[in-house]
C-alpha atoms as a PDB file:
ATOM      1  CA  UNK A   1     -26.120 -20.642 -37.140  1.00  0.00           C
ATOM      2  CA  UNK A   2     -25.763 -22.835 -34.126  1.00  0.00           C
ATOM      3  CA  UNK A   3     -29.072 -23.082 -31.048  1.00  0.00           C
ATOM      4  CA  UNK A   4     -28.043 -22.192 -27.835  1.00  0.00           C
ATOM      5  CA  UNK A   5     -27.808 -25.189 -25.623  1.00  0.00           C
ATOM      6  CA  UNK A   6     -28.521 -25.982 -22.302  1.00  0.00           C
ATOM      7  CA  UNK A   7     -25.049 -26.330 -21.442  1.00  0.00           C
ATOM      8  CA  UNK A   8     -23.544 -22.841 -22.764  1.00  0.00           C
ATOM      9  CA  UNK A   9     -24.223 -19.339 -20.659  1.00  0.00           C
ATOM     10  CA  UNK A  10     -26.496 -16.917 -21.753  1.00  0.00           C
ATOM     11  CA  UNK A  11     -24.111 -14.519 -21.511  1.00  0.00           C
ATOM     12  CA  UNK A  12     -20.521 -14.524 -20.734  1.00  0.00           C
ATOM     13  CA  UNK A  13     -18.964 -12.309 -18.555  1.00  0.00           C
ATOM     14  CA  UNK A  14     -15.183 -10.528 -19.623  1.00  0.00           C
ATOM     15  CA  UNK A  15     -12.169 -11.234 -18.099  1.00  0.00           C
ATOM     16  CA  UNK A  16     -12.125  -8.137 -15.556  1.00  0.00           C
ATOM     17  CA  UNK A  17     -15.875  -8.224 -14.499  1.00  0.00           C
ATOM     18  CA  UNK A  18     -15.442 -12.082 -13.461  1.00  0.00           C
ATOM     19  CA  UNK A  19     -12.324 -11.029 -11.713  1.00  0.00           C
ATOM     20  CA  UNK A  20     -13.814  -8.165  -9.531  1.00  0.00           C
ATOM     21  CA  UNK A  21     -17.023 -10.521  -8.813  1.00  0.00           C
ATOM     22  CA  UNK A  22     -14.861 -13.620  -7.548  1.00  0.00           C
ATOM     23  CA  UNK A  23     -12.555 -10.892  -5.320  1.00  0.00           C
ATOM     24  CA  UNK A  24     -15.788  -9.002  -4.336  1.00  0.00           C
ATOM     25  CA  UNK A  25     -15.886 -11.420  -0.573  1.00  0.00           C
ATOM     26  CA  UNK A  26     -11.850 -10.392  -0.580  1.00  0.00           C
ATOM     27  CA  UNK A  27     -12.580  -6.582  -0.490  1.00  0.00           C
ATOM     28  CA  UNK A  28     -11.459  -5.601   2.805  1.00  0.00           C
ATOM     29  CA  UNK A  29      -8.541  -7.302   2.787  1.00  0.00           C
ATOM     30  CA  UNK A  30      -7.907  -4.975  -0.575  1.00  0.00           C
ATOM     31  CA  UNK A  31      -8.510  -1.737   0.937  1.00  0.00           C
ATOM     32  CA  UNK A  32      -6.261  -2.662   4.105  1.00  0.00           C
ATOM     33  CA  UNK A  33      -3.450  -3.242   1.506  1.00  0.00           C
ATOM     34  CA  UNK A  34      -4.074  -0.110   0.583  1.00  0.00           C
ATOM     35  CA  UNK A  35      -4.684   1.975   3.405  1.00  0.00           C
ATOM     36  CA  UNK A  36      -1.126   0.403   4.538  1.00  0.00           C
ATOM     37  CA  UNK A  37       0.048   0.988   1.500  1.00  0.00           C
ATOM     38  CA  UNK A  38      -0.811   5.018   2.120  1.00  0.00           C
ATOM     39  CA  UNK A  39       0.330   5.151   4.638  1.00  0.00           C
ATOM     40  CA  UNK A  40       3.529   3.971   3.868  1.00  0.00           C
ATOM     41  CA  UNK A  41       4.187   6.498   1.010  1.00  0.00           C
ATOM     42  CA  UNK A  42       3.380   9.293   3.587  1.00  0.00           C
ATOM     43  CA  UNK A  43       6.380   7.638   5.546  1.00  0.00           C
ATOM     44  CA  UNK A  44       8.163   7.560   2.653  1.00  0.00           C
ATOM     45  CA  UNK A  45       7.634  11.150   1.754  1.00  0.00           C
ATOM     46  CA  UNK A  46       7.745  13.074   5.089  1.00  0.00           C
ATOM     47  CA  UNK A  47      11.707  12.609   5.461  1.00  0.00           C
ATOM     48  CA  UNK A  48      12.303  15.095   2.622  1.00  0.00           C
ATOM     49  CA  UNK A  49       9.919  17.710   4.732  1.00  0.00           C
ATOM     50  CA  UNK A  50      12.880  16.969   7.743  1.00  0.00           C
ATOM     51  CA  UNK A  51      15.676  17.969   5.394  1.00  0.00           C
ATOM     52  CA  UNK A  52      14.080  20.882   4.872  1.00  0.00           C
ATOM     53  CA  UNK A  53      13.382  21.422   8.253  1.00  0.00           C
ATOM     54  CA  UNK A  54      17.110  20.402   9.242  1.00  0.00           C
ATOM     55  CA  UNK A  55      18.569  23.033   6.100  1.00  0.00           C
ATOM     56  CA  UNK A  56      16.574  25.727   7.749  1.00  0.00           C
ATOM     57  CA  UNK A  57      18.123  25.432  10.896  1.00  0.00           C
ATOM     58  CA  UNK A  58      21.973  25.160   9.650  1.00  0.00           C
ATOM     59  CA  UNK A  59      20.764  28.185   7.471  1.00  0.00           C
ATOM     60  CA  UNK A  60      19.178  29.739  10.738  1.00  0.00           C
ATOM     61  CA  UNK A  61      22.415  29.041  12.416  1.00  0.00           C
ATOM     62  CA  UNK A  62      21.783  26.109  15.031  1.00  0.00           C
ATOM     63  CA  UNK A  63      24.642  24.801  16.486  1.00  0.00           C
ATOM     64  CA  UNK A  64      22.742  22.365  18.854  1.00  0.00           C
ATOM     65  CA  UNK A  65      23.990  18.539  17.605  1.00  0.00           C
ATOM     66  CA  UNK A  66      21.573  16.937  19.772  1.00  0.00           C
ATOM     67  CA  UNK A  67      18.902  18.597  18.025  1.00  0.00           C
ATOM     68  CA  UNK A  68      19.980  17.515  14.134  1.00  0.00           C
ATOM     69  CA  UNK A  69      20.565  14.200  15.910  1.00  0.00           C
ATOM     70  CA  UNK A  70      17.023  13.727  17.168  1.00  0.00           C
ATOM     71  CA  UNK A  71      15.503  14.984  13.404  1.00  0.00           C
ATOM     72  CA  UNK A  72      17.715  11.878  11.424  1.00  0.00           C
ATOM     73  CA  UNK A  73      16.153   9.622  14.230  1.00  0.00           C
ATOM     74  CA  UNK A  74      12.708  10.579  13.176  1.00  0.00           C
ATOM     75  CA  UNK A  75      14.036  10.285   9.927  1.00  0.00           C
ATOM     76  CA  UNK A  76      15.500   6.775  10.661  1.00  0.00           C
ATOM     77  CA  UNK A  77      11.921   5.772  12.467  1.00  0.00           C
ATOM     78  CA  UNK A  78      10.046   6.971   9.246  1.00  0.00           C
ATOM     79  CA  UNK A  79      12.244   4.708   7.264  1.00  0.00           C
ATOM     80  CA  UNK A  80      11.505   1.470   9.303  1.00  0.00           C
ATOM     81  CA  UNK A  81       8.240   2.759   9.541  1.00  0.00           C
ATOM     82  CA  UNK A  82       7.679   2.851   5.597  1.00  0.00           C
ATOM     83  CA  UNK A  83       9.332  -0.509   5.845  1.00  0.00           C
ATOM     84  CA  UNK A  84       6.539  -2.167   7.921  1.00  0.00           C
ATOM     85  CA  UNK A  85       3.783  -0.428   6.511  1.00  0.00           C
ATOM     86  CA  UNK A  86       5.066  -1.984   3.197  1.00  0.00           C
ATOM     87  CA  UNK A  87       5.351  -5.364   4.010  1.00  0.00           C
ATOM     88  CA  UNK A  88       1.761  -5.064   6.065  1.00  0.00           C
ATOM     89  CA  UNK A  89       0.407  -3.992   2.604  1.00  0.00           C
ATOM     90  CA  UNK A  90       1.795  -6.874   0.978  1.00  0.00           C
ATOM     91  CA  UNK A  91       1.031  -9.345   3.083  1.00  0.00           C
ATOM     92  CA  UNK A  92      -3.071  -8.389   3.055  1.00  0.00           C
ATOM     93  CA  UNK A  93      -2.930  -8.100  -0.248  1.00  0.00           C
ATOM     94  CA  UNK A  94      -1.146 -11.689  -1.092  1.00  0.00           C
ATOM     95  CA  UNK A  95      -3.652 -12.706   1.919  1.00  0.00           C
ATOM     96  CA  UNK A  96      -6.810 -11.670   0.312  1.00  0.00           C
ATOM     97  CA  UNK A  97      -5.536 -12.809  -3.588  1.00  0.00           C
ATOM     98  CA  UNK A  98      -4.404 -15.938  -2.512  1.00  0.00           C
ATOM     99  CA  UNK A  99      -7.793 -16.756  -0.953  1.00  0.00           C
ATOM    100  CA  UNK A 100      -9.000 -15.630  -4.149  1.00  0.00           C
ATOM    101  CA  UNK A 101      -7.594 -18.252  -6.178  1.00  0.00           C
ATOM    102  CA  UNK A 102      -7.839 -20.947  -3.515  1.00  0.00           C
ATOM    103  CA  UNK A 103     -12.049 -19.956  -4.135  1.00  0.00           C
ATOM    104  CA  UNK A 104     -11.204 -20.812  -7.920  1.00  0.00           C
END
């Protein structure tokens, strides 16, 4: 058995503890990707809740085009939104990992 010397650790920490403790000054940037990133699946999810909205009324029996033509522009608008709210995400999260490494 080998001493301990001055020059090793006492203890060594695993990969994913050291990880989350060098991010830890990074953290908001983290949870702003990710509150984008929410928001951006609720973009992506609330078109099919239009289509349903759009069957009812052919099923109803609207006949009013301007009114379909105004829900696939909402639908259109949460598409770009979804979009930007994705590439927001990214960006804080590249932001905050990149500053991560650069601290390294």
């Amino acid at each position: 058995m080998s001493k301990q010397t001055e020059s090793q650790p006492a203890t060594r920490m695993s990969s994913l503890p050291w990880l989350l403790h060098q991010a830890k000054n990074h953290r908001d940037g983290y949870l702003q990707s990710v509150a984008f990133a929410a928001c951006g699946v609720v973009c992506q999810i609330a078109p099919y809740f239009v289509v349903a909205d759009i069957l009812r009324r052919l099923v109803a029996g609207e006949r009013d085009l301007g009114v379909y033509l105004r829900l696939c522009a909402v639908m259109a608008g949460l598409w770009v939104l979804r979009v930007v709210f994705h590439a927001i995400s990214t960006a804080c999260s590249h932001k905050a990992t990149f500053a991560v490494l650069g601290e390294i």
